[in-house]
Every structure is written in structure tokens, then in C-alpha cells.
Protein backbone atom coordinates (compact mmCIF):
# COMPACT_ATOMS: atom_id res chain seq x y z
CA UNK A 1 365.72 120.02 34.70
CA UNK A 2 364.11 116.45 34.08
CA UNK A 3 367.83 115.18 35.03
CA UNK A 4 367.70 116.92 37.89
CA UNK A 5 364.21 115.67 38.82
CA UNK A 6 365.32 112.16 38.07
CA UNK A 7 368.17 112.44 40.14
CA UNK A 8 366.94 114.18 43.27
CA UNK A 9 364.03 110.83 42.66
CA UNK A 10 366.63 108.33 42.83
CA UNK A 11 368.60 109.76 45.98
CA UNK A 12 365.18 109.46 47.67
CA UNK A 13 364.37 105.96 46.81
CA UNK A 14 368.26 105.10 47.87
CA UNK A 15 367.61 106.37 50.82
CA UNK A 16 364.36 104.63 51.66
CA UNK A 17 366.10 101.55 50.61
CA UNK A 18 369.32 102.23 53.32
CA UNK A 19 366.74 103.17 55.99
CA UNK A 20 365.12 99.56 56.08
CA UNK A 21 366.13 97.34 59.11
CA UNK A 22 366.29 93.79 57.98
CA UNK A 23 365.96 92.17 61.13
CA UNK A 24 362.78 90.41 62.34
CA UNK A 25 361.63 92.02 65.48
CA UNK A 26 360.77 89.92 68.65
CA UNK A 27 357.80 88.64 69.71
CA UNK A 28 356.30 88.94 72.61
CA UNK A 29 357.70 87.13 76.04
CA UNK A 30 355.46 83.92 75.92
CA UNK A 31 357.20 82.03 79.29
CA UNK A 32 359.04 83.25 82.40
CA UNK A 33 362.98 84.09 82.27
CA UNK A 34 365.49 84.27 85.40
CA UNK A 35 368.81 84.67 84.88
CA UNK A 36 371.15 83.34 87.89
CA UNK A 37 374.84 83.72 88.98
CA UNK A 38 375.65 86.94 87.57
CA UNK A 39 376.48 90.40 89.04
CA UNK A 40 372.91 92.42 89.27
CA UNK A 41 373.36 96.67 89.23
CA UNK A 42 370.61 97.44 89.72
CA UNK A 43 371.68 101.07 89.82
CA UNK A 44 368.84 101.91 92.51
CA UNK A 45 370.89 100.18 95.01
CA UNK A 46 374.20 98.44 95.52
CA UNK A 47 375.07 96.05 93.29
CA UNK A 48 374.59 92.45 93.79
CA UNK A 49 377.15 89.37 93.78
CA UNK A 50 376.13 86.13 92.55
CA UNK A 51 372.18 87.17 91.83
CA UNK A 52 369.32 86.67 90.14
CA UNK A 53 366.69 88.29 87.92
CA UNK A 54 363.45 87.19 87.55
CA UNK A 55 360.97 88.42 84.81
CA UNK A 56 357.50 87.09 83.63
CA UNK A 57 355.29 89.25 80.52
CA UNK A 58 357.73 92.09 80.19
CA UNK A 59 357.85 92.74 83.50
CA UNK A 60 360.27 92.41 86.52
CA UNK A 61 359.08 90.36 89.11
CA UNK A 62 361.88 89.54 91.59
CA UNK A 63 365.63 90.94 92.31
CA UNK A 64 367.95 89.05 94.70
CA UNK A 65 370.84 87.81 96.22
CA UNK A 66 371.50 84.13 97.30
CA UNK A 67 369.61 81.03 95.79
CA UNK A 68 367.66 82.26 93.12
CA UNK A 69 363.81 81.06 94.05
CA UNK A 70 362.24 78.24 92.97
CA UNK A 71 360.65 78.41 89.63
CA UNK A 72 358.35 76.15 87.17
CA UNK A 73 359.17 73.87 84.54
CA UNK A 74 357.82 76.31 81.75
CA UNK A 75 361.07 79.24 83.15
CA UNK A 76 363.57 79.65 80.69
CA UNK A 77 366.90 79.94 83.04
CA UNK A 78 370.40 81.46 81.98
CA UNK A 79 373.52 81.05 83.48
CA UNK A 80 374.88 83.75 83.59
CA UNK A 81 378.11 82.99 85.74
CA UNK A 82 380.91 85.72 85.73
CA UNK A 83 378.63 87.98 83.52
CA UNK A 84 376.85 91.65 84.79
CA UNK A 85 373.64 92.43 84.33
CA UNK A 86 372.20 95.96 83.68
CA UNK A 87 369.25 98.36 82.91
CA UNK A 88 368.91 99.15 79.26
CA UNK A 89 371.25 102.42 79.05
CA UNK A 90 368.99 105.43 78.38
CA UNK A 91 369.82 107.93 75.26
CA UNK A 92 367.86 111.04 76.67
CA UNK A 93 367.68 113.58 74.13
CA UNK A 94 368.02 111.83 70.24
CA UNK A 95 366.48 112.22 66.62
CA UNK A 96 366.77 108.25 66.37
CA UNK A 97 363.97 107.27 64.11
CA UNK A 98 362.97 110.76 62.79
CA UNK A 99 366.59 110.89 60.46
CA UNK A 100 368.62 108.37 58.93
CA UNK A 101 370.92 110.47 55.82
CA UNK A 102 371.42 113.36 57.10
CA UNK A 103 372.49 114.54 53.46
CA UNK A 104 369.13 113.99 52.25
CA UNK A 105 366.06 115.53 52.92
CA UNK A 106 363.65 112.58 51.89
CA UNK A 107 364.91 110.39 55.23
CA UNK A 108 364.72 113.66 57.76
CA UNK A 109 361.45 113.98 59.48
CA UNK A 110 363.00 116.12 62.36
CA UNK A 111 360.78 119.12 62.18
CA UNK A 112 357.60 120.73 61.37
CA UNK A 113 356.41 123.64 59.26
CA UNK A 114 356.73 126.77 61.19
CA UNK A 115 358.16 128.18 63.86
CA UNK A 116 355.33 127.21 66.53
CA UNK A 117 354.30 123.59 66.40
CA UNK A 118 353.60 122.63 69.77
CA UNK A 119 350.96 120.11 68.20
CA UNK A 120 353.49 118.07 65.77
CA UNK A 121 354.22 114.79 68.17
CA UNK A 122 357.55 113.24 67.26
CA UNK A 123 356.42 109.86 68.16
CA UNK A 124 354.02 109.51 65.36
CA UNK A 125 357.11 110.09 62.84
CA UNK A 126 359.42 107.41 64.45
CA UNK A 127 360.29 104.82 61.67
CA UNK A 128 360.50 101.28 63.17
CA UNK A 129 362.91 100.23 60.62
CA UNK A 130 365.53 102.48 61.09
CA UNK A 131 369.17 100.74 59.98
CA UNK A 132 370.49 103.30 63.65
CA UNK A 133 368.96 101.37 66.10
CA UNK A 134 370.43 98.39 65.93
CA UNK A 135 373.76 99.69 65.87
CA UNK A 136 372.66 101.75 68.53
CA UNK A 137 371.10 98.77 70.61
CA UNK A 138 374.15 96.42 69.93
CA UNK A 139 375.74 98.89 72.45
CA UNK A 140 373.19 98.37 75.35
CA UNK A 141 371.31 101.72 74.39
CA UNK A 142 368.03 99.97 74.80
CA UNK A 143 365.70 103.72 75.28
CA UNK A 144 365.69 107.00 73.88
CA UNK A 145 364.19 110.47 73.91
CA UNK A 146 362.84 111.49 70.47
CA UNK A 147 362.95 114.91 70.11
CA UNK A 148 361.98 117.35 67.28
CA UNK A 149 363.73 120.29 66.61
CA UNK A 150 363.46 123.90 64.49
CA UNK A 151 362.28 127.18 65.33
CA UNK A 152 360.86 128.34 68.92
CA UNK A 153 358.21 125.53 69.96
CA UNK A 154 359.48 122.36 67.92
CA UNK A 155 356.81 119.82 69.20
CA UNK A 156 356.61 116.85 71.73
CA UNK A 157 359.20 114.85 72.39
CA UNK A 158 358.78 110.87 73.34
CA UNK A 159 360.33 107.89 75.34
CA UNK A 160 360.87 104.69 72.91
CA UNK A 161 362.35 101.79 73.81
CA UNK A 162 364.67 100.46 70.55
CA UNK A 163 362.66 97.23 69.36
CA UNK A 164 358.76 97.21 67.78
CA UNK A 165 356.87 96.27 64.57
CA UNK A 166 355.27 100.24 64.97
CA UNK A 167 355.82 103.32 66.57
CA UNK A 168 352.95 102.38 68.95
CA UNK A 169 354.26 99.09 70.09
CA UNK A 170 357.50 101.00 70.65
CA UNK A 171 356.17 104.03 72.61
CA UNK A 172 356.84 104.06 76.01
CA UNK A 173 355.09 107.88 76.77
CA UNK A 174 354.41 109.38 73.61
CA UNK A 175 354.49 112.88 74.92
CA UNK A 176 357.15 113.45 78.00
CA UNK A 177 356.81 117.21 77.54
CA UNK A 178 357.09 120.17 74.97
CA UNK A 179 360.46 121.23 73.28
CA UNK A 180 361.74 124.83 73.25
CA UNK A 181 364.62 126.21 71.44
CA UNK A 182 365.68 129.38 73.19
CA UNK A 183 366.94 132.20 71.65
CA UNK A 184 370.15 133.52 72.61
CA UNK A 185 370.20 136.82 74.06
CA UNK A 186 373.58 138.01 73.38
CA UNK A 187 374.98 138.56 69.80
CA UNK A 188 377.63 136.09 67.54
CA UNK A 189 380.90 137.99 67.40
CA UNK A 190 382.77 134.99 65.73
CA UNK A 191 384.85 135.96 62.71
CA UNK A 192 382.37 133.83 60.84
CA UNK A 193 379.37 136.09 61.83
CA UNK A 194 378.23 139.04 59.59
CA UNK A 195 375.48 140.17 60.84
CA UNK A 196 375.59 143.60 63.10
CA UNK A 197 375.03 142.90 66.65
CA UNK A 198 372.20 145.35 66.94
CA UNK A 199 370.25 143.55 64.47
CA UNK A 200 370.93 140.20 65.83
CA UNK A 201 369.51 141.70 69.03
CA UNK A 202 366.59 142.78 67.32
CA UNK A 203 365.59 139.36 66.40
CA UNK A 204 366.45 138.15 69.94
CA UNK A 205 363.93 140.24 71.52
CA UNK A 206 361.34 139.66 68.96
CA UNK A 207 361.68 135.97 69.48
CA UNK A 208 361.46 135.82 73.10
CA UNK A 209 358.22 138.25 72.98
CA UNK A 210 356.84 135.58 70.26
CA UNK A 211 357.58 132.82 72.86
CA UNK A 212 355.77 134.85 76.08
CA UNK A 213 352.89 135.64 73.39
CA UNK A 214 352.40 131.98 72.35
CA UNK A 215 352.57 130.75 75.92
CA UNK A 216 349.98 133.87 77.32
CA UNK A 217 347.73 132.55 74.19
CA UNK A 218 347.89 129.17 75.33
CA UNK A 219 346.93 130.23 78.83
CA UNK A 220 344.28 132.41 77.66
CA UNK A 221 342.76 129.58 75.60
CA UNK A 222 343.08 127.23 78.48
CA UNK A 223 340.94 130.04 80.81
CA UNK A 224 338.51 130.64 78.04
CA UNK A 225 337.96 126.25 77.29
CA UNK A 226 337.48 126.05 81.62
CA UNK A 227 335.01 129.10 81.23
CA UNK A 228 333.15 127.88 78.08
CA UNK A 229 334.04 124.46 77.08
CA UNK A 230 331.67 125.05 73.86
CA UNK A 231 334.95 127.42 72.68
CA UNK A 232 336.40 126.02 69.26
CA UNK A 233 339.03 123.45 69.90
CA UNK A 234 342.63 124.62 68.72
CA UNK A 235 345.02 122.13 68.55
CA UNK A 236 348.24 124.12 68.74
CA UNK A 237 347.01 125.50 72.31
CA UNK A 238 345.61 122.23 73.24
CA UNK A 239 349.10 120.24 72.87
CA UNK A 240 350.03 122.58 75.82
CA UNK A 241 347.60 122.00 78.21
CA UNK A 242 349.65 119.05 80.09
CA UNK A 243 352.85 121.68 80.19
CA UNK A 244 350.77 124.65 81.10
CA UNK A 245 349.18 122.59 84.40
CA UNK A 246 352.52 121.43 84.91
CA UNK A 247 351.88 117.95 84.76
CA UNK A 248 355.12 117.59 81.76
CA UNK A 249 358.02 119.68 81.42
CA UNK A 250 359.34 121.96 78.79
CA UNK A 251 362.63 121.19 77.57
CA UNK A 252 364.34 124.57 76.53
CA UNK A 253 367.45 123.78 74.68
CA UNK A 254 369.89 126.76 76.35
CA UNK A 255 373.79 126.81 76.38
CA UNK A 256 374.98 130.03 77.02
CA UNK A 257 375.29 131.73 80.78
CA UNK A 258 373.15 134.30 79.72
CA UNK A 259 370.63 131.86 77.57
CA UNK A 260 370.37 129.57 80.29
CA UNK A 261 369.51 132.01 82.92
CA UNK A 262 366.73 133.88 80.62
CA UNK A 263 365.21 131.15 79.90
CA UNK A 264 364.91 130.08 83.52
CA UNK A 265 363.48 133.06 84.28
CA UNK A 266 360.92 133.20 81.42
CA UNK A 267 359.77 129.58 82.40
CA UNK A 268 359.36 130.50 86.08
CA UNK A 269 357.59 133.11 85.25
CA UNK A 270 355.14 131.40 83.22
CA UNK A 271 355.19 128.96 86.09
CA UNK A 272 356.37 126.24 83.69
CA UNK A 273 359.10 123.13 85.16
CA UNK A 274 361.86 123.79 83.00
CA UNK A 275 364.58 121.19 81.83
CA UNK A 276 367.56 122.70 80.26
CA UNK A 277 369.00 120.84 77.25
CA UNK A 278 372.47 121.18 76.43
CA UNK A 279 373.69 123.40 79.40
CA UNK A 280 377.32 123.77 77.92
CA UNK A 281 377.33 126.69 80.88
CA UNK A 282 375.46 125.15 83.06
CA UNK A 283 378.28 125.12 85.61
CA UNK A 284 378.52 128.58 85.78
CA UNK A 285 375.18 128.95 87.71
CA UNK A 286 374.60 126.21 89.52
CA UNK A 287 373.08 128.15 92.34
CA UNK A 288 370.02 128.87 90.14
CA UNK A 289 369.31 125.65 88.66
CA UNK A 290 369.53 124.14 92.53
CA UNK A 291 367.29 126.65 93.97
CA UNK A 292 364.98 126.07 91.40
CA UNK A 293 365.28 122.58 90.81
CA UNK A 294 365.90 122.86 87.57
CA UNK A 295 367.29 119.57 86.01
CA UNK A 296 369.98 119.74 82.95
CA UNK A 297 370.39 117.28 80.32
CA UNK A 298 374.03 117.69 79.06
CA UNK A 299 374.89 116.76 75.21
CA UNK A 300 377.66 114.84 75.97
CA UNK A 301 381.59 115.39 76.65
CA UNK A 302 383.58 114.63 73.76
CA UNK A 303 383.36 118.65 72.71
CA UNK A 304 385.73 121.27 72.21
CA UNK A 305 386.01 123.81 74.61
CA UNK A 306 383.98 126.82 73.73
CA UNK A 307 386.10 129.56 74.20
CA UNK A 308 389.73 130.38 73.60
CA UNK A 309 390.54 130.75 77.51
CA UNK A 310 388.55 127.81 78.14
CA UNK A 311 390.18 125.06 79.49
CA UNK A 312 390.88 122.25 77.74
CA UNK A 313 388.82 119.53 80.02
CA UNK A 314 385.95 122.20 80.45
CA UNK A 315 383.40 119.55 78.80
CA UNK A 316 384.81 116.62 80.48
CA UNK A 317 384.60 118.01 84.12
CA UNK A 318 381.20 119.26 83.75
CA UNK A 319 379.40 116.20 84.82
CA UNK A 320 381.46 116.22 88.00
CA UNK A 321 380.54 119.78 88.56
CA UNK A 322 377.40 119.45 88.42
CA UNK A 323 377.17 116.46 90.50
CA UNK A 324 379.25 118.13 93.02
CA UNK A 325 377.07 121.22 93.05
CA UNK A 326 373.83 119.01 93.77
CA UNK A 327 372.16 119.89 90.50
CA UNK A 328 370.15 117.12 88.67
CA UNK A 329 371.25 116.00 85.35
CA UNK A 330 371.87 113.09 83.32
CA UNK A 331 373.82 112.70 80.00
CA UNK A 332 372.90 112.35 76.47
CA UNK A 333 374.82 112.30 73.67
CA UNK A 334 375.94 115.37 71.37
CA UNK A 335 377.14 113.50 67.83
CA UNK A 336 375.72 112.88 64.59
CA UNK A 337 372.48 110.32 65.60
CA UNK A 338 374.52 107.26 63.82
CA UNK A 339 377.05 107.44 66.79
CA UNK A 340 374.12 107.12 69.34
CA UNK A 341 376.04 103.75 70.36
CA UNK A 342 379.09 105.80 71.78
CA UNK A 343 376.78 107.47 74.74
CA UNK A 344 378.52 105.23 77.68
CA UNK A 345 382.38 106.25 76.21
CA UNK A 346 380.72 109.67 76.78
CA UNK A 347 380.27 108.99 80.61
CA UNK A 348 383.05 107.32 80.51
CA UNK A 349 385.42 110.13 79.69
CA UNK A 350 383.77 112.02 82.98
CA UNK A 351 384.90 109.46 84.81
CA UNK A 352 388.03 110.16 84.13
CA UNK A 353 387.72 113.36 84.93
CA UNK A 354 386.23 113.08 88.37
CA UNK A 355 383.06 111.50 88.22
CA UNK A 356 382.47 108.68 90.57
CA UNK A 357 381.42 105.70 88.42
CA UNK A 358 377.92 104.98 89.81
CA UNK A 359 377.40 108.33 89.50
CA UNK A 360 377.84 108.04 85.15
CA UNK A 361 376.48 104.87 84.83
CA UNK A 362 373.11 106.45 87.12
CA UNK A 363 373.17 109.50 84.29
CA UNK A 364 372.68 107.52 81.46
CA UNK A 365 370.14 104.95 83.31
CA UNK A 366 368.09 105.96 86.31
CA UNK A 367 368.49 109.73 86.41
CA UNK A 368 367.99 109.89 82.53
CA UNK A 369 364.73 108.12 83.32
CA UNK A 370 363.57 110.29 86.27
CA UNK A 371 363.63 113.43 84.46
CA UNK A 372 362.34 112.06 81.56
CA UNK A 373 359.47 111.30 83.60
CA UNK A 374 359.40 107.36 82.83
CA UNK A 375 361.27 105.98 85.61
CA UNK A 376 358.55 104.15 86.75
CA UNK A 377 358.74 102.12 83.43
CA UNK A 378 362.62 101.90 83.12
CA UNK A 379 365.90 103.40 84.22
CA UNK A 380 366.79 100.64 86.87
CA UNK A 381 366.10 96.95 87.95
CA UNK A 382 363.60 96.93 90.12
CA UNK A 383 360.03 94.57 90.64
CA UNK A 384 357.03 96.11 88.64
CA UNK A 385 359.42 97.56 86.33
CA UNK A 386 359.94 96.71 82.45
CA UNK A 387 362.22 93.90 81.88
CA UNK A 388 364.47 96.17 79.91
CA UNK A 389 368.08 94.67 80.44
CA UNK A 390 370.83 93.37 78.88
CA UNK A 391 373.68 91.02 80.18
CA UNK A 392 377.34 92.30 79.56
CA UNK A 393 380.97 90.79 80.42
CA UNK A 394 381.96 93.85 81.84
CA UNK A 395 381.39 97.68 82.85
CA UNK A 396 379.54 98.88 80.09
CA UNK A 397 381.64 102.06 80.37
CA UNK A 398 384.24 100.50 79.09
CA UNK A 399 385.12 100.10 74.87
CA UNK A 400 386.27 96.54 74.85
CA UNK A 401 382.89 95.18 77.15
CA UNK A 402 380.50 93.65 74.96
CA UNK A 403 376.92 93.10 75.47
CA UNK A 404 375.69 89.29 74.85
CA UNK A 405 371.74 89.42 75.90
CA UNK A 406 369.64 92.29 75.49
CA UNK A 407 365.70 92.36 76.69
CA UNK A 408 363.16 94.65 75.44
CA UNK A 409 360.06 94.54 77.60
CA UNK A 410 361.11 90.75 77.76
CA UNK A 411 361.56 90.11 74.24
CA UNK A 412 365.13 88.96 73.53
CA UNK A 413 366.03 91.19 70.95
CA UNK A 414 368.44 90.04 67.42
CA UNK A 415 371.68 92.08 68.71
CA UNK A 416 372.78 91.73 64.67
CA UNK A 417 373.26 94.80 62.55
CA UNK A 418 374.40 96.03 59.35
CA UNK A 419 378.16 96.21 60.88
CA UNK A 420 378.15 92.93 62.21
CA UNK A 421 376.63 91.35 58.93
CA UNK A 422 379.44 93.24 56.96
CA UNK A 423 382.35 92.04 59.52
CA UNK A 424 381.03 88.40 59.35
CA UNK A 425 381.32 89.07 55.29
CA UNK A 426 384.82 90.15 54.92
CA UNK A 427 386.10 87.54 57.52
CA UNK A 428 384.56 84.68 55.41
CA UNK A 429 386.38 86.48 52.39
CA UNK A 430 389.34 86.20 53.88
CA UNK A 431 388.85 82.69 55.44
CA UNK A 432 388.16 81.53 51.96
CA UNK A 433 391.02 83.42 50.05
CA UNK A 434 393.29 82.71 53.05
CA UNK A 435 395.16 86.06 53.11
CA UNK A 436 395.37 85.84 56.89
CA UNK A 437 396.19 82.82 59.35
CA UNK A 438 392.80 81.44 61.28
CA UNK A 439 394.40 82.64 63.96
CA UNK A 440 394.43 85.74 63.27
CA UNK A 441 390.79 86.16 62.73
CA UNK A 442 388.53 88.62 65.05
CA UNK A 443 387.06 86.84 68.06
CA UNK A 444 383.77 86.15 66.54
């Protein structure tokens, strides 16, 4: 038993020690930047030949066409000449910062105690120094979604952008709405399953009347704090205040047909906005999520088909569905939270399968932001509008585009990560032992 203990102590300091970032975070931007002669998207509009960006204490001030405006001695300016310039791509639903070894518990801060935790905040839990986010950020995915996860009422998710000494110097809204994991309503008849379908329906129901009894409690509370503001605070019921008043939405994570369309229904009747998360079927009613303006957040296309007479494209035509059908959604990614960098490829692949471009690279920008609820912050280059951007030499979309400058709120960010470090390593090895030409060597 002590060799146990001993060992399960040194797998959680190892892990502390992989989880720690090296790189020194930016400081704040101290002088005016525009960069000149590159392609601007601003993805709000049509793009821009030849443009320039201007951007002064975080903040976007001008977005043109033509010669750039006149600026002081004290403006950094790069030339940016044959190069594109876009917004920061948005990962809208991740558990960047709350895990980091998935095989280890010590590192994984995804969820509370309980089933109903509508109080736990997943900002708060957000470790700065996370080894994922530069990897992820090398890759132009500049702003995330936190999310917590387990049981029925998981917590609050945030909006953090991917550079900050803290959690509170990286918080962009540190509580965009509530997270719900819906039950599903129809039994598991996989070969894998063994438990009887009438008892898996038994726990269905009982879980969806524990969901309508937590949300009637929190409305009840809410009546009885308006009536009587003497009433003992409760912070459970408090946390959903802003949701109940419908000032932030609930995000109900819902795949299934039938899932997706109960839990529509529950939220509309407790006269909740509802965002789906996931929607693997969302497809299959379109009509309701239109007429109800219900947005969707898909996890991603690289995913099998669910179901034997599926066909095999169904998750890479979905976007295209969906933005044929007039529904709004945006994409996040579905993989283990190390691969967060491989969210464009993602849109990319729906591309292929019918998307029109603008319309991918707006899903994991501008219409992430929007239903997110911090596109006044981010999302799309605009005046007034963070200076969250990075410069490219190519469609971001694409695998062999790299991304040269990256801005954080106006802070150039260190664009170095573990992988880089390691491939700068074992190319000196081999310049030094000379097992292969110069010539040979990786475009540094």
C-alpha cells in the first residue's frame, strides 16, 4: 500500500511538472501597431486587397483599403506584403486549461462534485500554464470556450483568449451561460450495452424530472428573493439567475433526434434560449431549431458515421446542411483537447463537402463568437474590437499555411511550443552528427 501511495504521489507531481508552460507571457501593448500591404478578412465583410490594420491598447482602431493613414513616429509598422491577415480562430466548446493528462486525475479539473453544480465557474479553474495552448495557439486558435462537464447541470462555461499571467487577465466573459448535459430519452441497444432498456428508461425519466425540479427551484427562489430580498442567499440557485431572465444561454449538450428535440422542448418550456452542443442529428430537424432559433454548436467532422446505414460523409456534410437549412451554428472541435490545433482542418473537410469557404472560416470566427455571446469583443476585424489577430501566408484552412504573427489583445504573443523546441532539438542533432545533407533540413 505505501508503494502504491508513493506511486500514485509521483504520477501527480509528473504531471504538474508536464503541465507548466515555459514561455514568458506578453506584456501589455505599450505603442501603436499597423500592419500594411497584406490581404485583410475581416470575415464581417469582403475581404480586402493590399490593406491595412491599425491597432492602439488592445484595441482595433482602423480597417482599410488603399494608403494606410498617416501615423506617428512612436507606431510600430509591419510589412506585411503577400501575407493574410485574420481574426484569432475561435475554439467554441473546449476543456483547454481545466485538463492536461487525461490519464491522470491530479491534472483534470473538468468537473464538480455532484450532479447539480450550476455554481462551480470553470473560469476560476483555468490553469494559465497549460503546455495545450501553445500548441493550440501556434495554429491561429487564439479563443476558446471553457466548458465543464459531468452529470445534469455541470457549471458555467467561459470565453478565454489563449495568452495571460492568470485566469483573470485571460477572461474574456467569465460566465457565457450554464451547461446542461441532457439525458437521452431512448435506450442503448449496442452489443456493448447490458443494461435492460426498461431500466435505462427509468433513469431517463428520473433525470429529466431532476432537471425540471432544479430549474422550477431556481425559479421559485428567484420569485421568493424579488418578494423578500431578506430570503437566505443560495448560491446554487443564484448562479442561475442570468439564464433564468434570459440574459445567457444554456448550453444542453444533445445528439440524438429524439435528445435534441426533448431538450428543446424542455428549455422552451422553461422559457430558457437554448444552444445545442454536439447536434450529431441536428440535420434531421432543422425545421425546429429555425423556428425556434435555436443555434447548434457542432463537435467537429472528422467522426464516424453513427449508424450502420449511415452514410459515410454524414459528419462531413452536416455543416453544409445546416447552413443550407438557415440554422445558426458554428464549429468546434470533437478530439482529445491536445488536438485543439486541428479545429480549421475540421472546417476544412466541410468544405470539401459543400461548404462555401467563407461560410467555414465565419463558423470558427464570427459566428462562434456571436453565439457565444462575445462578438462584440472578438470573432472579426472590426474598429472597437480586440486586436485579436494573427498574420498567415495563406488560408488558414489549409495544413501546409503557417501562421507568422499572432496578437492577443495587442500583445504579440511567443508562437514557440514544446513541439517546436523539440523539432529545433533533433535538427541541431542531426546538423551536428551530419546524418542528413543541410539541404535536406525542414524549412525552419
Amino acid at each position: 500500500m505505501h508503494r502504491l501511495i508513493a506511486f500514485l504521489a509521483c504520477g501527480a507531481m509528473a504531471g504538474s511538472a508536464w503541465a507548466q508552460d515555459l514561455t514568458v507571457k506578453a506584456p501589455p501593448q505599450s505603442r501603436p501597431v499597423m500592419i500594411t500591404g497584406a490581404t485583410i478578412h475581416p470575415v464581417s465583410g469582403p475581404s480586402i486587397e493590399r490593406g491595412y490594420i491599425v491597432f492602439d491598447r488592445g484595441r482595433i482602431t482602423a480597417v482599410g483599403g488603399g494608403a494606410p493613414p498617416p501615423v506617428g513616429a512612436q507606431t510600430t509598422v509591419i510589412d506585411a506584403s503577400g501575407k493574410h491577415v485574420y481574426p484569432g480562430l475561435i475554439g467554441a466548446v473546449t476543456q483547454l486549461g481545466l485538463t492536461e493528462i487525461q490519464a491522470l486525475r491530479p491534472p483534470t479539473d473538468t468537473r464538480e462534485v455532484g450532479s447539480v453544480t450550476p455554481e462551480a465557474r470553470a473560469v476560476v479553474a483555468v490553469n494559465p500554464d497549460s503546455t495545450l495552448m501553445p500548441v493550440t495557439r501556434s495554429n491561429g486558435v487564439l479563443v476558446v470556450g471553457v466548458f465543464p462537464s459531468g452529470g445534469l447541470v455541470a457549471g458555467q462555461a467561459a470565453a478565454v483568449q489563449l495568452e495571460g499571467w492568470t485566469w483573470e487577465e485571460m477572461s474574456i466573459k467569465g460566465n457565457i451561460g450554464t451547461a446542461v448535459e441532457y439525458p437521452l430519452v431512448r435506450p442503448v441497444t449496442e452489443w456493448w450495452s447490458t443494461r435492460p432498456a426498461e431500466e435505462q428508461m427509468r433513469d431517463a425519466r428520473r433525470s429529466i424530472d431532476r432537471l425540471v425540479e432544479v430549474f422550477r427551484t431556481a425559479q421559485a427562489y428567484a420569485s421568493a428573493r424579488a418578494a423578500d430580498p431578506m430570503q437566505p442567499a443560495d448560491l446554487r440557485w443564484e448562479a442561475l439567475g442570468s439564464v433564468l431572465d434570459g440574459a445567457l444561454p444554456v448550453f444542453i449538450t444533445a445528439n440524438d433526434v429524439d435528445q435534441i428535440t426533448s431538450a428543446v422542448a424542455w428549455a422552451l418550456e422553461m422559457k430558457l434560449r437554448p444552444v445545442i452542443v454536439g447536434g450529431r442529428d441536428a440535420p434531421l430537424v432543422t425545421d425546429l431549431l429555425k423556428a425556434h432559433d435555436v443555434p447548434v454548436i457542432l463537435r467537429g467532422t472528422h467522426n464516424m458515421p453513427r449508424r450502420d446505414d449511415s452514410d459515410y460523409d454524414e459528419a462531413f456534410t452536416r455543416p453544409a446542411t445546416l447552413e443550407r437549412a438557415g440554422v445558426r451554428w458554428c464549429l468546434a472541435f470533437s478530439d482529445d483537447t491536445a488536438h485543439e490545433r486541428n479545429l480549421p482542418y475540421n472546417a476544412a473537410t466541410a468544405v470539401a463537402y459543400g461548404l462555401p469557404r467563407d461560410a467555414a472560416l465565419r463558423s470558427i470566427t464570427l459566428s462562434a463568437a456571436r453565439i457565444l455571446g462575445i462578438d462584440d469583443a472578438v470573432g472579426s476585424l472590426e474598429a472597437g474590437k480586440h486586436a485579436t489577430l494573427i498574420v498567415t501566408n495563406g488560408d488558414p484552412l489549409e495544413v501546409t499555411t503557417k501562421v507568422e504573427i499572432a496578437f492577443v489583445g495587442g500583445r504579440r504573443i511567443d508562437l514557440s511550443n514544446k513541439q517546436t523546441v523539440l523539432a529545433e532539438k533533433y535538427r541541431e542533432r542531426f546538423r551536428q552528427t551530419g546524418d542528413i545533407p543541410r539541404e535536406a533540413e525542414a524549412p525552419r
